[in-house]
N, C-alpha and C. Protein backbone atom coordinates (compact mmCIF):
# COMPACT_ATOMS: atom_id res chain seq x y z
N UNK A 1 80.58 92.51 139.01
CA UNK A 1 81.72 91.79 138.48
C UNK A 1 82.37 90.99 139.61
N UNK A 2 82.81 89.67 139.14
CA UNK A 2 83.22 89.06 140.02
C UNK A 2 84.72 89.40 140.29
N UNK A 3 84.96 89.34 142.02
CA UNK A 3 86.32 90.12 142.63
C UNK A 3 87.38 89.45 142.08
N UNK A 4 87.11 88.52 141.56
CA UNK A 4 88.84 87.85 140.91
C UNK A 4 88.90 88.12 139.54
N UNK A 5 87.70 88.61 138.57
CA UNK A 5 88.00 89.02 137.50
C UNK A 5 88.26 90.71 137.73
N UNK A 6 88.15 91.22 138.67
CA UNK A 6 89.04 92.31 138.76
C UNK A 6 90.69 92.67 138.82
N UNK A 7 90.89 91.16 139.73
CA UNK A 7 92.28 90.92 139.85
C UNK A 7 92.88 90.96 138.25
N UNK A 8 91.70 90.37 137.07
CA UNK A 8 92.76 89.39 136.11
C UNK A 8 92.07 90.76 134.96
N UNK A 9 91.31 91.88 135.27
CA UNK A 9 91.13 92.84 134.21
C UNK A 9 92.22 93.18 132.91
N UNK A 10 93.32 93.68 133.91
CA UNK A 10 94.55 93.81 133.03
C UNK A 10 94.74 92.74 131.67
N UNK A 11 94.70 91.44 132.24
CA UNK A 11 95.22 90.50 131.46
C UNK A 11 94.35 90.24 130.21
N UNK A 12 92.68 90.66 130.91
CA UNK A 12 91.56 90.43 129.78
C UNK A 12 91.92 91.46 128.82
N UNK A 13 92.34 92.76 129.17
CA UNK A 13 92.50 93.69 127.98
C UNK A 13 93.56 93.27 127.36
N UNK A 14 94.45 92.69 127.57
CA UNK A 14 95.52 92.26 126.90
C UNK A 14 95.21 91.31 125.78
N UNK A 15 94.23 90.51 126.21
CA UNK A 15 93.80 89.66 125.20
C UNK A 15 94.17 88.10 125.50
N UNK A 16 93.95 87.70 126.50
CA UNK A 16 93.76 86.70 127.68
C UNK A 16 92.85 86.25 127.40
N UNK A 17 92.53 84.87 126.88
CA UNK A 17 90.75 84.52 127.66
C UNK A 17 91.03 82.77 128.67
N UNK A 18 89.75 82.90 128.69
CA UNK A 18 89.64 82.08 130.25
C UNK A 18 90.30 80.86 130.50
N UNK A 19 90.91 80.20 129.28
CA UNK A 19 91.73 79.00 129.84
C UNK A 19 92.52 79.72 130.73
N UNK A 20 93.32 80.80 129.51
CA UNK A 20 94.87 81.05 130.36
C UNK A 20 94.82 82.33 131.73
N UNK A 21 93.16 82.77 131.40
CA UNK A 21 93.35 83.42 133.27
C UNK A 21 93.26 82.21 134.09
N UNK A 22 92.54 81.35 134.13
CA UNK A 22 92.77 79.79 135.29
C UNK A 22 94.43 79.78 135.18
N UNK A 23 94.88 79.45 134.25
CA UNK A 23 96.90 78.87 134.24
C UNK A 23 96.96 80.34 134.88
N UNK A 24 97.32 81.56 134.50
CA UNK A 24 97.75 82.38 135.36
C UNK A 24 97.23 82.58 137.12
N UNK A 25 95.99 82.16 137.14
CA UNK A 25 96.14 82.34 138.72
C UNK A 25 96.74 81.36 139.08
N UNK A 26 96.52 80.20 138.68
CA UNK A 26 97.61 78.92 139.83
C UNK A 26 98.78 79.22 139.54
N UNK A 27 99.57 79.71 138.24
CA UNK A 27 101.17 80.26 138.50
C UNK A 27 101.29 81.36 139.34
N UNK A 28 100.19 82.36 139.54
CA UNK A 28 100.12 83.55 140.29
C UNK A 28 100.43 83.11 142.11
N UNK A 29 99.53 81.97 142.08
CA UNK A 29 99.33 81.53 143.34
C UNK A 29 100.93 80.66 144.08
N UNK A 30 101.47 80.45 142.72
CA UNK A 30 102.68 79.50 143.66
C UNK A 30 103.24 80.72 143.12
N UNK A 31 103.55 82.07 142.43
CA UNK A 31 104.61 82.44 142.45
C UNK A 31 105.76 82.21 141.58
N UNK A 32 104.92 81.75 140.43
CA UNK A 32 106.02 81.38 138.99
C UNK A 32 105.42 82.19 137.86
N UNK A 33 106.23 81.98 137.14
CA UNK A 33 105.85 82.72 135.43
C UNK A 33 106.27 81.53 134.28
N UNK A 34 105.16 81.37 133.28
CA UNK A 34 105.86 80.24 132.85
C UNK A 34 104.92 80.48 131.32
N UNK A 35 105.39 81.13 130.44
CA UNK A 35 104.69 81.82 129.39
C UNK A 35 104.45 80.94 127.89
N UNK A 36 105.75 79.83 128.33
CA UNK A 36 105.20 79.05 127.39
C UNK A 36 103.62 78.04 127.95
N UNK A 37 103.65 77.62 128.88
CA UNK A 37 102.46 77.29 129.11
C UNK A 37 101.00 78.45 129.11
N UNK A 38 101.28 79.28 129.67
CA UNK A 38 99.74 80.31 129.37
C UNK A 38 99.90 80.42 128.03
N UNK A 39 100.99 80.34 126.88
CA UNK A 39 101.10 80.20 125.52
C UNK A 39 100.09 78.65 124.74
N UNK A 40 100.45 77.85 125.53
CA UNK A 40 100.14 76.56 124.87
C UNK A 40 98.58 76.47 125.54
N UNK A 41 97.91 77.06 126.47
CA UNK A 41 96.55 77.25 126.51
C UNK A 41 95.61 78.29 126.05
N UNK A 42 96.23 78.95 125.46
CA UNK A 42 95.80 79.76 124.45
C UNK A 42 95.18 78.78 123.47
N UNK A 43 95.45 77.74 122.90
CA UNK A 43 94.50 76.75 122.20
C UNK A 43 93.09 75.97 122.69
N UNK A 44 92.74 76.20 123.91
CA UNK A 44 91.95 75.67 124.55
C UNK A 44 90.30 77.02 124.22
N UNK A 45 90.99 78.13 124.29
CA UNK A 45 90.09 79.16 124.38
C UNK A 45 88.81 78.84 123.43
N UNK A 46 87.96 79.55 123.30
CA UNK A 46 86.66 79.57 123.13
C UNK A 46 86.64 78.68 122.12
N UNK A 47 86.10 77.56 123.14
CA UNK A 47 86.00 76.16 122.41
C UNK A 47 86.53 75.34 121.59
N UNK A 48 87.70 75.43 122.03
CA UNK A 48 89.03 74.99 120.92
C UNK A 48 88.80 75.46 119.78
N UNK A 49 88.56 77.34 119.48
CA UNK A 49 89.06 77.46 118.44
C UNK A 49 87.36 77.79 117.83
N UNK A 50 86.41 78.08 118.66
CA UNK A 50 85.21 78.41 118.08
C UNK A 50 84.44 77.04 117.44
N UNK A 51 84.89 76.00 117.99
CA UNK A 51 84.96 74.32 116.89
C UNK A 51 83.67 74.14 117.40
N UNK A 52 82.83 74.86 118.64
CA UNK A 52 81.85 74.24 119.76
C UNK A 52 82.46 73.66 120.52
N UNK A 53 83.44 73.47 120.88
CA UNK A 53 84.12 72.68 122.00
C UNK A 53 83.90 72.85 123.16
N UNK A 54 83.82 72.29 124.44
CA UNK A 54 83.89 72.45 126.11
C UNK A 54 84.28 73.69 125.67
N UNK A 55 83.75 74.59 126.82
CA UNK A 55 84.45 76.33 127.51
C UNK A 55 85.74 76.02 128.12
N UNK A 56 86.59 76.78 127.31
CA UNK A 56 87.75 76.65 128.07
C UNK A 56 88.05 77.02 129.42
N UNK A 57 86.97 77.46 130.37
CA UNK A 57 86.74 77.25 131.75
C UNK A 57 86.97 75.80 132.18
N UNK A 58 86.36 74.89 131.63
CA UNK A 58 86.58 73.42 131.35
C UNK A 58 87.61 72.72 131.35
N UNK A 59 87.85 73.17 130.47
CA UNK A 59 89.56 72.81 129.89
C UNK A 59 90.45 73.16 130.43
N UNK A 60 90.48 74.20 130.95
CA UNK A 60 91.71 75.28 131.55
C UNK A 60 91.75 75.01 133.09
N UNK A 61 90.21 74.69 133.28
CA UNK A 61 90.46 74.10 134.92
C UNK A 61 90.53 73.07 134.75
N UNK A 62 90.98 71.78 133.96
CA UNK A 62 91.20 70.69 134.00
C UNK A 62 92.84 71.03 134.19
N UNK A 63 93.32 71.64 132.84
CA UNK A 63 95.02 72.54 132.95
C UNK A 63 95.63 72.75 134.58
N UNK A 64 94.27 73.52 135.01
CA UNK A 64 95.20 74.24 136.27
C UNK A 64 95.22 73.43 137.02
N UNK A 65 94.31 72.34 137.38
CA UNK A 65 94.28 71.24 138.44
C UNK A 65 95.62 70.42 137.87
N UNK A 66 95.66 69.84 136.76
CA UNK A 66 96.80 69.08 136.59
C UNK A 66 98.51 69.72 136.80
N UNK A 67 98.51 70.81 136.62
CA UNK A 67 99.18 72.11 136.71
C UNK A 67 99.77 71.66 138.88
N UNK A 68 98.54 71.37 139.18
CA UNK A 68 98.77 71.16 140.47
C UNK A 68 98.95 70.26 141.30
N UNK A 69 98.34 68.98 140.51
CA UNK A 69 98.76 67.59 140.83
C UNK A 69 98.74 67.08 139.88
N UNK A 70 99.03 67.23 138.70
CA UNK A 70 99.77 66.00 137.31
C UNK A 70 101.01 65.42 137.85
N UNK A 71 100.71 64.18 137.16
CA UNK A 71 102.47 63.59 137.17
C UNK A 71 103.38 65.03 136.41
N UNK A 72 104.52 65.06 137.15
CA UNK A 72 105.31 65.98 136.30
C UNK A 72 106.56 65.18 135.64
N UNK A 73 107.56 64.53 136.67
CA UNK A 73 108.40 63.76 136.50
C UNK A 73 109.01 62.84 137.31
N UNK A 74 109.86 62.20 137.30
CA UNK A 74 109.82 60.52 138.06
C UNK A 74 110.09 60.73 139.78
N UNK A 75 110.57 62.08 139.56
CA UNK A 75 110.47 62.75 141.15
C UNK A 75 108.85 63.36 141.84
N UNK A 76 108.00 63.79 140.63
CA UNK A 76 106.84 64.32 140.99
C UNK A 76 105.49 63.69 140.46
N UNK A 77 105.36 62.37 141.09
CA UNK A 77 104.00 61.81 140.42
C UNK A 77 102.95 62.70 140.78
N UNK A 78 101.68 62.29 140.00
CA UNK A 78 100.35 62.48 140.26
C UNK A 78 99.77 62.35 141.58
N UNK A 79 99.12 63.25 141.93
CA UNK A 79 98.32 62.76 143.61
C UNK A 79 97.99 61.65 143.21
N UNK A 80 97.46 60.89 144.03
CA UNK A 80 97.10 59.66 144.53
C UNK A 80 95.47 59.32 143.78
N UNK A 81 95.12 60.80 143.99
CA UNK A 81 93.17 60.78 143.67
C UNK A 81 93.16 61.91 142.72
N UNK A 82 94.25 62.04 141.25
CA UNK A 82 94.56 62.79 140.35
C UNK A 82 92.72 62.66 139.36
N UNK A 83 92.80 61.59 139.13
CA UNK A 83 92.13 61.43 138.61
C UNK A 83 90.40 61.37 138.92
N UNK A 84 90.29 61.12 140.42
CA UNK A 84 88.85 61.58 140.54
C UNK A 84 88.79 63.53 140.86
N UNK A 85 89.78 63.79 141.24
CA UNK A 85 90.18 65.64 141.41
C UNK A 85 89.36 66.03 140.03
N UNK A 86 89.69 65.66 139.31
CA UNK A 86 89.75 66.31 137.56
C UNK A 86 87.73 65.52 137.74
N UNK A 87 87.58 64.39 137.54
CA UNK A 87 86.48 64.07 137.40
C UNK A 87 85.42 65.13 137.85
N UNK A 88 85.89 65.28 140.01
CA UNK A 88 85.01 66.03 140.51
C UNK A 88 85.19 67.12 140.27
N UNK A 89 85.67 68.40 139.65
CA UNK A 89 86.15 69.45 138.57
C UNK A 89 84.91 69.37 137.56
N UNK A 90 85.44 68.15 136.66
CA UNK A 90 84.21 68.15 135.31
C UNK A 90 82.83 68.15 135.93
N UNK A 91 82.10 66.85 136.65
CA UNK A 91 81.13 66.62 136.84
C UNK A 91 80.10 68.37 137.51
N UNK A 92 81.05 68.83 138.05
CA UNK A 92 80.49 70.12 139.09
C UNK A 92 80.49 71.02 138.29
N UNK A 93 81.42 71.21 136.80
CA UNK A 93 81.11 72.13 136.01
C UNK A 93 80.03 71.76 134.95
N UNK A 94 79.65 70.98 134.44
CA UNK A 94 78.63 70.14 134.04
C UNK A 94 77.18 70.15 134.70
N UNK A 95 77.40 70.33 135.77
CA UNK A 95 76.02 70.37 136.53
C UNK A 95 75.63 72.40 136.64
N UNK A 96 76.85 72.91 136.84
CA UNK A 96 76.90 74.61 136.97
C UNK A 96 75.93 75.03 136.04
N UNK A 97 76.99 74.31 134.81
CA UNK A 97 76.95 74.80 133.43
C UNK A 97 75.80 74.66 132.71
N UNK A 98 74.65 73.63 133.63
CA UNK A 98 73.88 73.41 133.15
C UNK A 98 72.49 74.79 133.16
N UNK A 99 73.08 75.41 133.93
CA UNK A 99 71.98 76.98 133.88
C UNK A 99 72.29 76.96 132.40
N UNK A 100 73.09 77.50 131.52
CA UNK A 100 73.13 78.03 130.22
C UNK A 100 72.94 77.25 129.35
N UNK A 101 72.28 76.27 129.67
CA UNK A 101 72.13 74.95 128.83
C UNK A 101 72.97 74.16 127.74
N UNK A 102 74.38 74.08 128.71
CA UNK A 102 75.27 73.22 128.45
C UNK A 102 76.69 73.71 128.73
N UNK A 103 77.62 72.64 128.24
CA UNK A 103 79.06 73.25 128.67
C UNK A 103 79.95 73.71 127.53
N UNK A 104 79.38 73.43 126.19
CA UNK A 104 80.56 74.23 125.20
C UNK A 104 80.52 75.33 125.25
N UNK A 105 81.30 76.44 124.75
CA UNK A 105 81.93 77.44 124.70
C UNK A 105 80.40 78.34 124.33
N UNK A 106 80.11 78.01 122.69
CA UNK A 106 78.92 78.64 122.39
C UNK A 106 77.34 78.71 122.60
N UNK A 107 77.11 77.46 123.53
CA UNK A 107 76.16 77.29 124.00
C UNK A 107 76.30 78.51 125.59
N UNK A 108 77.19 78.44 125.86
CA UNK A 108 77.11 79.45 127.79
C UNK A 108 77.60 80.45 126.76
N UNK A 109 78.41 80.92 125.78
CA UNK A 109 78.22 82.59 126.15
C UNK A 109 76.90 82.79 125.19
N UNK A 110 76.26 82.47 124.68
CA UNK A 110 74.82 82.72 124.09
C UNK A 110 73.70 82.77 124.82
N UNK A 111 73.87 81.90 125.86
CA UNK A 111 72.63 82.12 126.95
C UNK A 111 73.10 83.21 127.99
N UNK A 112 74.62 83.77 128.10
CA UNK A 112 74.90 84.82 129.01
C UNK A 112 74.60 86.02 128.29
N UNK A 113 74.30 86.22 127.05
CA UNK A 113 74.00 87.27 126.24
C UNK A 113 75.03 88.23 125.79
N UNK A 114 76.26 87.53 125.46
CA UNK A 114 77.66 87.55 125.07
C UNK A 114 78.45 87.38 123.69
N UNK A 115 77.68 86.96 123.48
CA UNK A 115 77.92 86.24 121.79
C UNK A 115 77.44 86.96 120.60
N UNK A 116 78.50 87.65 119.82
CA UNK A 116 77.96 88.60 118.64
C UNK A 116 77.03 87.52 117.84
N UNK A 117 76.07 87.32 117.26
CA UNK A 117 75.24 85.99 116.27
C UNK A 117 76.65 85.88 115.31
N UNK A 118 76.55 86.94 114.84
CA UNK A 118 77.90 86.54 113.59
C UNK A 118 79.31 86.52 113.62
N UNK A 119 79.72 85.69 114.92
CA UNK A 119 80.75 85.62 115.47
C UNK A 119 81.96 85.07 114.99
N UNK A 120 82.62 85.61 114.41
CA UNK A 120 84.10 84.76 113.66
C UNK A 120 85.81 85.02 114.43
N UNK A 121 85.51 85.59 115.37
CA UNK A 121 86.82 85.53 116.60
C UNK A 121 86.53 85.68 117.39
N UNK A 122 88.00 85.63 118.29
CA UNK A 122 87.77 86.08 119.67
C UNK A 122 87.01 87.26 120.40
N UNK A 123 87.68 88.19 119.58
CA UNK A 123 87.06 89.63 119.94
C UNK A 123 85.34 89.59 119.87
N UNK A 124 85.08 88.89 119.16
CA UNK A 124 83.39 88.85 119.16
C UNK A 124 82.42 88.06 120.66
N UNK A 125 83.73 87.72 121.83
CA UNK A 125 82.62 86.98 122.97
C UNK A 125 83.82 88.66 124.39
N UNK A 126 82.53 88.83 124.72
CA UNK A 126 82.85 89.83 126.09
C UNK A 126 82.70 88.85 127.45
N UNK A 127 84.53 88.78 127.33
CA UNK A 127 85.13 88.09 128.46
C UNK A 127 84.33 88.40 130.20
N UNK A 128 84.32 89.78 129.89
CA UNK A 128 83.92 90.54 131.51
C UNK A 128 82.30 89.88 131.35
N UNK A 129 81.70 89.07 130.24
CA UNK A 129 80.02 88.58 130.81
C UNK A 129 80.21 86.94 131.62
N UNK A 130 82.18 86.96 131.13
CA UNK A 130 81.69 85.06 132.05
C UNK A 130 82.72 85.63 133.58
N UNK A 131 82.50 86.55 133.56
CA UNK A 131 83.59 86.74 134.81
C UNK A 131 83.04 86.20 136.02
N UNK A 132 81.71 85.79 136.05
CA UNK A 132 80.81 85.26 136.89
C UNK A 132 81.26 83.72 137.22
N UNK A 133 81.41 82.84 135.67
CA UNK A 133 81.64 81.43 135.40
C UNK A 133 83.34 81.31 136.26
N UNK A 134 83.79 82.30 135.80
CA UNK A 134 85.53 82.42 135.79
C UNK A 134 85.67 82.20 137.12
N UNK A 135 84.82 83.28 137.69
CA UNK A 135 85.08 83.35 139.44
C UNK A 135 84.54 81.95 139.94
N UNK A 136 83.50 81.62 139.29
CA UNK A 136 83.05 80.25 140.37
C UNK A 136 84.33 79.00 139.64
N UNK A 137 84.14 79.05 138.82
CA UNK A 137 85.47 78.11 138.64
C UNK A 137 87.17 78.23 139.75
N UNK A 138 87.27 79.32 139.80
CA UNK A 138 88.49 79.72 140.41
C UNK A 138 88.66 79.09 141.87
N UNK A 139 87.47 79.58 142.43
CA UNK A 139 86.32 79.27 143.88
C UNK A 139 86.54 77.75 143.54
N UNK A 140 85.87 76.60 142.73
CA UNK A 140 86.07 75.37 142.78
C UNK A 140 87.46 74.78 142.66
N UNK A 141 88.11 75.40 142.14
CA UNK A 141 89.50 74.81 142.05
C UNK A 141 89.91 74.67 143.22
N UNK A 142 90.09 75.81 144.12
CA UNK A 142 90.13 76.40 145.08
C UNK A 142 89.74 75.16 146.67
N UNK A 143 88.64 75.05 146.45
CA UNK A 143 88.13 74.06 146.91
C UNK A 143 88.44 72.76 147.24
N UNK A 144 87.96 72.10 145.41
CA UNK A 144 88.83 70.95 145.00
C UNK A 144 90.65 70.68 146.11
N UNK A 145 91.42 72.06 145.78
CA UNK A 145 92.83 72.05 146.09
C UNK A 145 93.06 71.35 147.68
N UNK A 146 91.89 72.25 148.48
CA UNK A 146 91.94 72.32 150.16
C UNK A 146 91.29 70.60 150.15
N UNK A 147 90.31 70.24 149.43
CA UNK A 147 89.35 68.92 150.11
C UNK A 147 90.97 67.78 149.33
N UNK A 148 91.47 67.95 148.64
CA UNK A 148 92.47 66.69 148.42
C UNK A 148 93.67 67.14 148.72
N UNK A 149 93.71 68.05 149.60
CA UNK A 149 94.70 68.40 150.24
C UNK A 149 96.05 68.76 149.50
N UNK A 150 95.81 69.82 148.59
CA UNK A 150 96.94 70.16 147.48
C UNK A 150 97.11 71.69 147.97
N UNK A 151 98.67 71.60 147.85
CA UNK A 151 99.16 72.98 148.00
C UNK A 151 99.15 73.85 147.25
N UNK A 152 98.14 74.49 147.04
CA UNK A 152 98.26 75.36 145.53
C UNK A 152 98.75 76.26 145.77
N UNK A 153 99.80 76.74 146.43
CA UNK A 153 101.10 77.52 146.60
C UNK A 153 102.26 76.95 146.36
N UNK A 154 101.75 75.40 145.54
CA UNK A 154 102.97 74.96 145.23
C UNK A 154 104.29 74.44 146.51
């Protein structure tokens, strides 16, 4: 198991999935709580909603990067290179993602061997099989933050 989905165990039993562990570590990381947002990414989760959509690994690290350099308000624009940040984010999860042969939600947990066949909620995908995806995502954000020089301590 990967060491940062140990950190976020608690939250998985709670009933957390992977957009809003990404939003909780970057609020974790600067040191805020902000519940309507891990609330409002709760819609992102397994594939917007089981629709086939992007993995909300995807989505949620698009969230947490903007989370860290979005425009916020007329005092807090966007980094400068907001927009290739997020690009180089997608493109690197896109290429990852390409082991499981592809990036929606139900295509990677089916090739991780995660996915009940007759799956009609949440409870039917075992969070602890992408804790692997979760961690390397976390790791790229991570990354991403230091190479464009973002304080993700806020």
């Amino acid at each position: 198991m990967h060491p940062v989905l140990m950190e976020l165990l608690p939250y998985v039993k709670e009933g957390y999935c992977c957009s809003q562990l990404l939003t909780l570590l970057v609020l974790q990381a600067q040191g805020k709580e902000n519940q309507d947002l891990v609330r409002a990414t709760h819609g992102l989760c397994m594939g917007l909603g089981f629709s086939n959509g992007p993995c909300g690994l995807l989505t949620g690290g698009a969230t947490a990067l903007g989370l860290l350099a979005g425009h916020g308000d007329a005092d807090s624009p966007a980094h400068p290179a907001f927009m290739p940040l997020i690009n180089e984010y997608a493109t690197w999860f896109y290429e990852y993602t390409a082991q499981y042969g592809g990036y929606t939600c139900d295509t990677i947990t089916s090739n991780l061997g995660n996915r009940n066949s007759a799956a009609s909620d949440e409870q039917d995908i075992d969070l602890l099989a992408c804790g692997t995806l979760l961690g390397a995502c976390w790791e790229k954000i991570i990354e991403l933050a230091d190479s464009y020089t973002i304080d993700i301590q806020g």
